[in-house]
PDB file of N, CA and C in Angstrom:
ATOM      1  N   UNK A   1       0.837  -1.175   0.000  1.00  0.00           N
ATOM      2  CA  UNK A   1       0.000   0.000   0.000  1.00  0.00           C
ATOM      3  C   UNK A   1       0.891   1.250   0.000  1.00  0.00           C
ATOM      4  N   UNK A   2       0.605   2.163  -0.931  1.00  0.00           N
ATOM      5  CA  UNK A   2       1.223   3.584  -1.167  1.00  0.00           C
ATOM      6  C   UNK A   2      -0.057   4.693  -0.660  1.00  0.00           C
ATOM      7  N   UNK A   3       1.017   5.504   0.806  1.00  0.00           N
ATOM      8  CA  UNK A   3       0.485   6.133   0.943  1.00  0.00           C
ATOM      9  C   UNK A   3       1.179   7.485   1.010  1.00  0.00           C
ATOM     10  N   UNK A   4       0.328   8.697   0.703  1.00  0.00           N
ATOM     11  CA  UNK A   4       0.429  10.470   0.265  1.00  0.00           C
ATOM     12  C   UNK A   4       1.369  10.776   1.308  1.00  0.00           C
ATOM     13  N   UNK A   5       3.129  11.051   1.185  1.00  0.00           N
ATOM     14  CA  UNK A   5       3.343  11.513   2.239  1.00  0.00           C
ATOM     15  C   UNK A   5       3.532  12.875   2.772  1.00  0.00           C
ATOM     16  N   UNK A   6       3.388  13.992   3.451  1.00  0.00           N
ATOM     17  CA  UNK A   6       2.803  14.883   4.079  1.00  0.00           C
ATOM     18  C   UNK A   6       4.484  16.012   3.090  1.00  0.00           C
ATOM     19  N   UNK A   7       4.597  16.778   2.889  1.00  0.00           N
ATOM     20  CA  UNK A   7       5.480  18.246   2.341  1.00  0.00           C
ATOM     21  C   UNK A   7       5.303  19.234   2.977  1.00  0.00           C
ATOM     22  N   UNK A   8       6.761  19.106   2.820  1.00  0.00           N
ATOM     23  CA  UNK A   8       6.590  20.689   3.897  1.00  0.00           C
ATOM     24  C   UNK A   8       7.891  21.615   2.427  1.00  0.00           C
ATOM     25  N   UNK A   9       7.757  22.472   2.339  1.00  0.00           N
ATOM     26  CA  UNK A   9       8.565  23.762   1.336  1.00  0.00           C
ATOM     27  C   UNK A   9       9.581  24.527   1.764  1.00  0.00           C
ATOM     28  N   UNK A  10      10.537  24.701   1.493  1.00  0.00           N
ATOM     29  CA  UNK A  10      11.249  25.738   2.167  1.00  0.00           C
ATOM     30  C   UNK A  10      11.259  26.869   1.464  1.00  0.00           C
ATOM     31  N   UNK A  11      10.725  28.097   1.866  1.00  0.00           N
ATOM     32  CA  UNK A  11      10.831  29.314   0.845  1.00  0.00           C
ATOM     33  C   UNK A  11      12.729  29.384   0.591  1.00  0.00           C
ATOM     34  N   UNK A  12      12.522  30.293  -0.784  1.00  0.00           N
ATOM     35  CA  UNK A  12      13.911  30.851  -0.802  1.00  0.00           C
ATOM     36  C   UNK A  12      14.915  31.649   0.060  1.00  0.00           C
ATOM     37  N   UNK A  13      15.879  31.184   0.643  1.00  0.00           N
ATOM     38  CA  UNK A  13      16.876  31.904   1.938  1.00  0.00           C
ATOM     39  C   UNK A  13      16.362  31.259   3.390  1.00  0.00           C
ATOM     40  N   UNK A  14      15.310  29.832   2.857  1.00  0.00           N
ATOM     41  CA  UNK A  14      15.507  29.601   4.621  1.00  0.00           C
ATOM     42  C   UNK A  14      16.059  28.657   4.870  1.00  0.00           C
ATOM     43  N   UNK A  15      16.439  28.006   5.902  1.00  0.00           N
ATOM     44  CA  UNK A  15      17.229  26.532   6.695  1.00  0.00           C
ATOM     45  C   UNK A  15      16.022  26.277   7.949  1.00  0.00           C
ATOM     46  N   UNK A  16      16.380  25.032   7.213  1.00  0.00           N
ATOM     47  CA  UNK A  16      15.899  24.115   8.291  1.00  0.00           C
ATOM     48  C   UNK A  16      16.840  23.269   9.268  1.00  0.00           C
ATOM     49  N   UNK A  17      17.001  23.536  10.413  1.00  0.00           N
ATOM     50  CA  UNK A  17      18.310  23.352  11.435  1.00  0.00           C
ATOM     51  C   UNK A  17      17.684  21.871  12.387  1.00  0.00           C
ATOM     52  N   UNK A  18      17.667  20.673  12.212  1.00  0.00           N
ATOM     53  CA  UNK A  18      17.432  19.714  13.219  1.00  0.00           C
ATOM     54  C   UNK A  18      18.888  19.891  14.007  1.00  0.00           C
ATOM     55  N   UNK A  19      18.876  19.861  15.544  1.00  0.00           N
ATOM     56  CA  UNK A  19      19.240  19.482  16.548  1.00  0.00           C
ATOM     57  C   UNK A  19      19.518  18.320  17.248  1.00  0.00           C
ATOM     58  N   UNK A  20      20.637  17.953  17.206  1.00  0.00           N
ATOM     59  CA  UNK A  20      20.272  16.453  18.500  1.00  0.00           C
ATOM     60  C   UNK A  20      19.353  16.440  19.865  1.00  0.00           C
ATOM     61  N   UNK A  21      19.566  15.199  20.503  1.00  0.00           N
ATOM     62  CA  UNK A  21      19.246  15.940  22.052  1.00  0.00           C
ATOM     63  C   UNK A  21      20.679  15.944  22.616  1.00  0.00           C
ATOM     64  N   UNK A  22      21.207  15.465  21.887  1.00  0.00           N
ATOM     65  CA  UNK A  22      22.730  15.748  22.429  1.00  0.00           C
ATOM     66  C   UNK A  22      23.277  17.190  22.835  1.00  0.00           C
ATOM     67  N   UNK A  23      22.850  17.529  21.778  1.00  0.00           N
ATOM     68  CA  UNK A  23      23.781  19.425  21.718  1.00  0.00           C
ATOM     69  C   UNK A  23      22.778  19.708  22.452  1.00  0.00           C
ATOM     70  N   UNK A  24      21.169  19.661  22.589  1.00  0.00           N
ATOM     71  CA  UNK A  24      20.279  20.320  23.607  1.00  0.00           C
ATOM     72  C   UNK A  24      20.600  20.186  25.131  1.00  0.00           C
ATOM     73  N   UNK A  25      20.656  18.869  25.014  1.00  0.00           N
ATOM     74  CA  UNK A  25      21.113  19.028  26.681  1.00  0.00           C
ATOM     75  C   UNK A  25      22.647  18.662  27.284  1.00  0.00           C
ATOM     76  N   UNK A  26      23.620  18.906  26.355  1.00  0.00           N
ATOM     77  CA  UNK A  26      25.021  19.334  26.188  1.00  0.00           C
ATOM     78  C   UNK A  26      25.168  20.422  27.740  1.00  0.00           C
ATOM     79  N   UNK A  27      25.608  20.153  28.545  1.00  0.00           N
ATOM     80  CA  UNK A  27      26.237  20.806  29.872  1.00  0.00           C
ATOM     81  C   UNK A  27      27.276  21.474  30.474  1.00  0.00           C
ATOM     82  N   UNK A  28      27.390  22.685  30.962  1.00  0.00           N
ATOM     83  CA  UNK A  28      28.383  23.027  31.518  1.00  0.00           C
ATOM     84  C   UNK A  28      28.161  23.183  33.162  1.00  0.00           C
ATOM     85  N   UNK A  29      28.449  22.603  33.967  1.00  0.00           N
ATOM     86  CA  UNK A  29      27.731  22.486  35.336  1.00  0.00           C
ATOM     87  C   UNK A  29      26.945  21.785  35.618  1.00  0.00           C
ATOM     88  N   UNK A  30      25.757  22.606  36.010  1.00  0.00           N
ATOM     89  CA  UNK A  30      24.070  21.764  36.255  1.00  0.00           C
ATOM     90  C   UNK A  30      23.210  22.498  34.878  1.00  0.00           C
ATOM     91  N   UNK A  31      23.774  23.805  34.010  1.00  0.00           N
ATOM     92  CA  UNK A  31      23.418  24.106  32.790  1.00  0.00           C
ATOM     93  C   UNK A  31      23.116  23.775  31.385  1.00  0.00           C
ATOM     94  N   UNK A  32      22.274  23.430  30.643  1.00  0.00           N
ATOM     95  CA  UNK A  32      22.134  22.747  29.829  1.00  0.00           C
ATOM     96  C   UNK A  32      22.425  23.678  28.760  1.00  0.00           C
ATOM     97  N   UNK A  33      22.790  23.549  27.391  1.00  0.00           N
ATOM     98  CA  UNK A  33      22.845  24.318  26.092  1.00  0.00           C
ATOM     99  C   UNK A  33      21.189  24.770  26.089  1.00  0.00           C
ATOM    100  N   UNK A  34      20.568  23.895  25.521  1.00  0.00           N
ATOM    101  CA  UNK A  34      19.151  24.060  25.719  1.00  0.00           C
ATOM    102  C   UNK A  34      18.730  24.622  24.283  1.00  0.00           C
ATOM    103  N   UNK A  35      17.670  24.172  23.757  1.00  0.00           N
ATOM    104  CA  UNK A  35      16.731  24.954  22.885  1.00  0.00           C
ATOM    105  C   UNK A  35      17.114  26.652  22.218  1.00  0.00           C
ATOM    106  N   UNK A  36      16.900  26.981  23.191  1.00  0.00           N
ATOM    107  CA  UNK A  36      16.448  28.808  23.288  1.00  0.00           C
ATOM    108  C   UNK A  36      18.777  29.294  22.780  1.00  0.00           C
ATOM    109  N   UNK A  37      19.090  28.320  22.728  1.00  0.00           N
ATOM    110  CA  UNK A  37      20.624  28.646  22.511  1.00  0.00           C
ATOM    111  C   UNK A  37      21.371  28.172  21.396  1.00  0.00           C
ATOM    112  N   UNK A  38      20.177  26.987  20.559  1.00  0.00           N
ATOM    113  CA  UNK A  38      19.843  26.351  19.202  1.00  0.00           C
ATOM    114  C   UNK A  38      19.284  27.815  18.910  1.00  0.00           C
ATOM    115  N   UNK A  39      18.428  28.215  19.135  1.00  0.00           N
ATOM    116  CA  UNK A  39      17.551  29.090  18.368  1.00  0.00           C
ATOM    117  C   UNK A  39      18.409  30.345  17.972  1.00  0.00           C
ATOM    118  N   UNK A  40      19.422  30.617  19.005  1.00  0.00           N
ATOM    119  CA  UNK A  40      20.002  31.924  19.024  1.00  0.00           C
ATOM    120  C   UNK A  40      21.248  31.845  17.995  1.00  0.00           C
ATOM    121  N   UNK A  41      21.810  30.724  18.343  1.00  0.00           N
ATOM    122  CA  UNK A  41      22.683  30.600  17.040  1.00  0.00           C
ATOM    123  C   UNK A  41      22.045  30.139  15.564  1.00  0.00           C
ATOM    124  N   UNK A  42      21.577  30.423  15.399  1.00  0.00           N
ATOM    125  CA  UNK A  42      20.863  29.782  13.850  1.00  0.00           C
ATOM    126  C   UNK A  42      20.351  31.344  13.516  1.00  0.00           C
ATOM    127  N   UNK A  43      19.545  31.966  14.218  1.00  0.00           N
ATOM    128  CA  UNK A  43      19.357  33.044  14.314  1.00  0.00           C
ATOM    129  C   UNK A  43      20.297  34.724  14.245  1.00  0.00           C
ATOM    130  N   UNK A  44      21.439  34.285  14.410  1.00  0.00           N
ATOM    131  CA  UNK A  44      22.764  34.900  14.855  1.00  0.00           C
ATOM    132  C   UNK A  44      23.834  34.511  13.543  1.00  0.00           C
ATOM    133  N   UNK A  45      23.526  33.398  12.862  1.00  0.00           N
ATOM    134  CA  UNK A  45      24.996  32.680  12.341  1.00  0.00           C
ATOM    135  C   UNK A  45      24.918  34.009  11.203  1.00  0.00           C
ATOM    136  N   UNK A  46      25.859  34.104  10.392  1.00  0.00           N
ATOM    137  CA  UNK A  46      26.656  34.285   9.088  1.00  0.00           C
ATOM    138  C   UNK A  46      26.865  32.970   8.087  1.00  0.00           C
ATOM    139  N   UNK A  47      26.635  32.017   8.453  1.00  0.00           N
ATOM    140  CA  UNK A  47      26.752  31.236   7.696  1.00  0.00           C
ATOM    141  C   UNK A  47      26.390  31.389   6.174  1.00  0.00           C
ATOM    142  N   UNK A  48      27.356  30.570   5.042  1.00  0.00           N
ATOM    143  CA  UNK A  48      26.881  30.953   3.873  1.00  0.00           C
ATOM    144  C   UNK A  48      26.052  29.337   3.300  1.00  0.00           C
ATOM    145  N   UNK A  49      26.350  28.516   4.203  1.00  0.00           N
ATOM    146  CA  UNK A  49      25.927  27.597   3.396  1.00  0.00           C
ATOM    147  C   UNK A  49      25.383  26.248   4.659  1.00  0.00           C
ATOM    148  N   UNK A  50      24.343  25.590   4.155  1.00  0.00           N
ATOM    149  CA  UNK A  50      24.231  24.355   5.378  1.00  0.00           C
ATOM    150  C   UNK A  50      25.302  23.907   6.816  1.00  0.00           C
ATOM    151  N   UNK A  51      26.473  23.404   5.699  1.00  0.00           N
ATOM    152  CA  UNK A  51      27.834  22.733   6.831  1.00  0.00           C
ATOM    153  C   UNK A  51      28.044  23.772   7.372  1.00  0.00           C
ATOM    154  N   UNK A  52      28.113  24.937   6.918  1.00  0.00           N
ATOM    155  CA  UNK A  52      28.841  26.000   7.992  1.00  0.00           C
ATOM    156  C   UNK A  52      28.017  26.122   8.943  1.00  0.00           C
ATOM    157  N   UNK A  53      26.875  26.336   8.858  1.00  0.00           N
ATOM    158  CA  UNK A  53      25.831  26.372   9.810  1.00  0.00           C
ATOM    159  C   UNK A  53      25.793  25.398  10.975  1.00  0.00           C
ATOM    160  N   UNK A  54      25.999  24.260  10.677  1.00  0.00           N
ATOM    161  CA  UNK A  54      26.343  22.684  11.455  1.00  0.00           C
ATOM    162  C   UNK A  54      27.957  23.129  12.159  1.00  0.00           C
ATOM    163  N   UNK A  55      28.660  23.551  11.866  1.00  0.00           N
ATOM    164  CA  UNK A  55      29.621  23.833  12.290  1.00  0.00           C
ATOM    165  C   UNK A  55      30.032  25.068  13.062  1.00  0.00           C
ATOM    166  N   UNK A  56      28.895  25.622  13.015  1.00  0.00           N
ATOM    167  CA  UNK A  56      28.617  27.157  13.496  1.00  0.00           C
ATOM    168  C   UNK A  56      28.027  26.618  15.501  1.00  0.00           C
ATOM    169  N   UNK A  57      26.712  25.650  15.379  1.00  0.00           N
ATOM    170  CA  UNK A  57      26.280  25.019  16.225  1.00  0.00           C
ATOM    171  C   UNK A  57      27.362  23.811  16.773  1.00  0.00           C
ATOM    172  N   UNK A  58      27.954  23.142  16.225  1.00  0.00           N
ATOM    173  CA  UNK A  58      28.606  22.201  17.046  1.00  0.00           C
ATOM    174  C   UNK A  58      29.856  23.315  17.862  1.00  0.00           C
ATOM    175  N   UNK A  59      30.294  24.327  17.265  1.00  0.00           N
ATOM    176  CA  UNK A  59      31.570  24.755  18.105  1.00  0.00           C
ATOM    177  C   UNK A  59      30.600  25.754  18.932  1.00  0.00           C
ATOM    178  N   UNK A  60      29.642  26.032  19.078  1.00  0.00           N
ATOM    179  CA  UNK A  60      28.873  26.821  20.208  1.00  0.00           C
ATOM    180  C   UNK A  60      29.033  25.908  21.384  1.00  0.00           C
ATOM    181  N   UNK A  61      28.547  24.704  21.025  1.00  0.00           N
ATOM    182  CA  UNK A  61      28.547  23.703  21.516  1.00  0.00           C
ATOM    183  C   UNK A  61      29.675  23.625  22.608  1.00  0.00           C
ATOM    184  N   UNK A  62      30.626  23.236  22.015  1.00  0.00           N
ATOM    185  CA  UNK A  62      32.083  23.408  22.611  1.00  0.00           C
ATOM    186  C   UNK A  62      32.377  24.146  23.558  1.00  0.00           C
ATOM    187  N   UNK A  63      31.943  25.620  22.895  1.00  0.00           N
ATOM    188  CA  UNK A  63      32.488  26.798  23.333  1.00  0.00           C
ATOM    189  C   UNK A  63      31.497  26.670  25.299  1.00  0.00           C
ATOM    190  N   UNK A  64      30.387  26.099  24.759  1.00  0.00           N
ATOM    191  CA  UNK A  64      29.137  26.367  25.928  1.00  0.00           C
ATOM    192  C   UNK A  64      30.091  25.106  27.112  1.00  0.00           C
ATOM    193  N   UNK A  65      30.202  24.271  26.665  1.00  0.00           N
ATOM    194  CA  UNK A  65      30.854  23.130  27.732  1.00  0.00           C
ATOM    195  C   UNK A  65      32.319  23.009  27.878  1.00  0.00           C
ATOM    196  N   UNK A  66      33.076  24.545  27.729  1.00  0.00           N
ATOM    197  CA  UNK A  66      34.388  24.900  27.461  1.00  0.00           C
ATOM    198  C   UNK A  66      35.465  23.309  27.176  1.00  0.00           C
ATOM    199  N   UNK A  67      34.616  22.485  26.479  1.00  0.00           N
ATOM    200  CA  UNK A  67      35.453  21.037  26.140  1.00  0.00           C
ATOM    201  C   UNK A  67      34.904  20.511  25.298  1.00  0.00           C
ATOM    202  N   UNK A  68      35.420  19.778  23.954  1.00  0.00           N
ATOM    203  CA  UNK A  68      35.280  19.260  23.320  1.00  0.00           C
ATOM    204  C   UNK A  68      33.779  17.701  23.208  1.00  0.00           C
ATOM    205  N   UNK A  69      32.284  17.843  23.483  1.00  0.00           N
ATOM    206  CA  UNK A  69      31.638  16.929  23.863  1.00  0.00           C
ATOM    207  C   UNK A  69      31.987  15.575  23.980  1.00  0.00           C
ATOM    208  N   UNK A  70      32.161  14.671  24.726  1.00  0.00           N
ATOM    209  CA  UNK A  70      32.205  13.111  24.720  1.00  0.00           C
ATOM    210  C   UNK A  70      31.358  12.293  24.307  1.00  0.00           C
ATOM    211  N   UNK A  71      29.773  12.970  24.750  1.00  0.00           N
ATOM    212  CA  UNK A  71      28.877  12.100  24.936  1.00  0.00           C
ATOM    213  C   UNK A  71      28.996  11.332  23.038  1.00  0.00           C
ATOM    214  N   UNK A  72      28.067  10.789  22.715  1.00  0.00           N
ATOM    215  CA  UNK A  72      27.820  10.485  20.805  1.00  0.00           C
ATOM    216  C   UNK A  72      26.824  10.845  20.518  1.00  0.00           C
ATOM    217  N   UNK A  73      26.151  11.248  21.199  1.00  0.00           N
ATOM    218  CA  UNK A  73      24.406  12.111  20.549  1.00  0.00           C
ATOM    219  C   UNK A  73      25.112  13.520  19.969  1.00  0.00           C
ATOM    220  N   UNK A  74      25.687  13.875  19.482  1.00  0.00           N
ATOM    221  CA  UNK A  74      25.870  15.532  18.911  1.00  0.00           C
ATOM    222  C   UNK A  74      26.234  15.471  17.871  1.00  0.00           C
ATOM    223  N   UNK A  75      24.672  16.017  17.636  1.00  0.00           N
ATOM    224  CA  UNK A  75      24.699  16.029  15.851  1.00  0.00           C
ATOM    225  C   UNK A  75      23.802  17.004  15.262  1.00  0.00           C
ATOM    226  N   UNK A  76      24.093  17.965  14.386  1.00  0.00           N
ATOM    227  CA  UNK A  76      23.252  18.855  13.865  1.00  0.00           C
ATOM    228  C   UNK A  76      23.222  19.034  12.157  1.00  0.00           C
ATOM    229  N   UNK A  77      22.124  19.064  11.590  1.00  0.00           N
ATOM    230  CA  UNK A  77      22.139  18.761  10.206  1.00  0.00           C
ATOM    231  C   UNK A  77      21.016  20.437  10.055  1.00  0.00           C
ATOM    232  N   UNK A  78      21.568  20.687   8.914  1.00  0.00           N
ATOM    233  CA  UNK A  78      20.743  21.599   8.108  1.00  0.00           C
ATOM    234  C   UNK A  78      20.958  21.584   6.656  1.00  0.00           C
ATOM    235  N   UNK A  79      18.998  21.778   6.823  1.00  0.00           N
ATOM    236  CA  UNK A  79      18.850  22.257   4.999  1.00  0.00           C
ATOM    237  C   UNK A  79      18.657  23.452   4.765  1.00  0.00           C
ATOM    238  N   UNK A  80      19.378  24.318   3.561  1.00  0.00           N
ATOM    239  CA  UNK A  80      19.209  25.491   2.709  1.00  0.00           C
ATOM    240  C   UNK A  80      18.815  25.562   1.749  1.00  0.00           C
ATOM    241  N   UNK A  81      17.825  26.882   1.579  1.00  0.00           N
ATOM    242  CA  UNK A  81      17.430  26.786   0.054  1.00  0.00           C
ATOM    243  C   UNK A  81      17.649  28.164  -0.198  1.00  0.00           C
ATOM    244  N   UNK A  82      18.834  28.095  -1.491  1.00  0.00           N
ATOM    245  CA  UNK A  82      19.181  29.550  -1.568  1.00  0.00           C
ATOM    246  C   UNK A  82      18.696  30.073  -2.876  1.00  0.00           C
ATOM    247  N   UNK A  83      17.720  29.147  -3.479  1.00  0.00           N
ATOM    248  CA  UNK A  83      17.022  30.348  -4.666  1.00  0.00           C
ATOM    249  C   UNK A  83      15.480  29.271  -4.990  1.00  0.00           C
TER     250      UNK A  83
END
């Protein structure tokens, strides 16, 4: 059985940024990275292209847990659509 599966569009100039729960609840202390710090960098980047963007978020990452993550959940993927 073939069934209709659901589309979603990306207008021109946007990204779509999935998150792990890794990088979300990525820690420095009892502090989590959290959501609202996904949002701010995606929101914030310069990025010109997807990977940079992924690479923009994983070294926030870093930067937030002043160490390189251990855990293996940290992973961030984005799509761009630039015309």
């Amino acid at each position: 059985m073939i069934s209709d599966a659901p589309m979603a569009v990306l207008e021109p100039g946007a990204v779509l940024l999935l998150a792990s729960r890794g990088i979300v609840e990525a820690k420095c202390k009892a502090e989590e990275f959290g959501l609202q710090r996904v949002k701010d960098v995606l929101q914030q980047s310069k990025a010109a292209d997807a990977k940079e963007l992924c690479v923009s978020v994983l070294d926030q990452v870093q930067q937030f847990m002043r160490t390189a993550p251990k855990h293996d959940d940290v992973t961030a993927l984005a799509l761009a659509r630039n015309s």
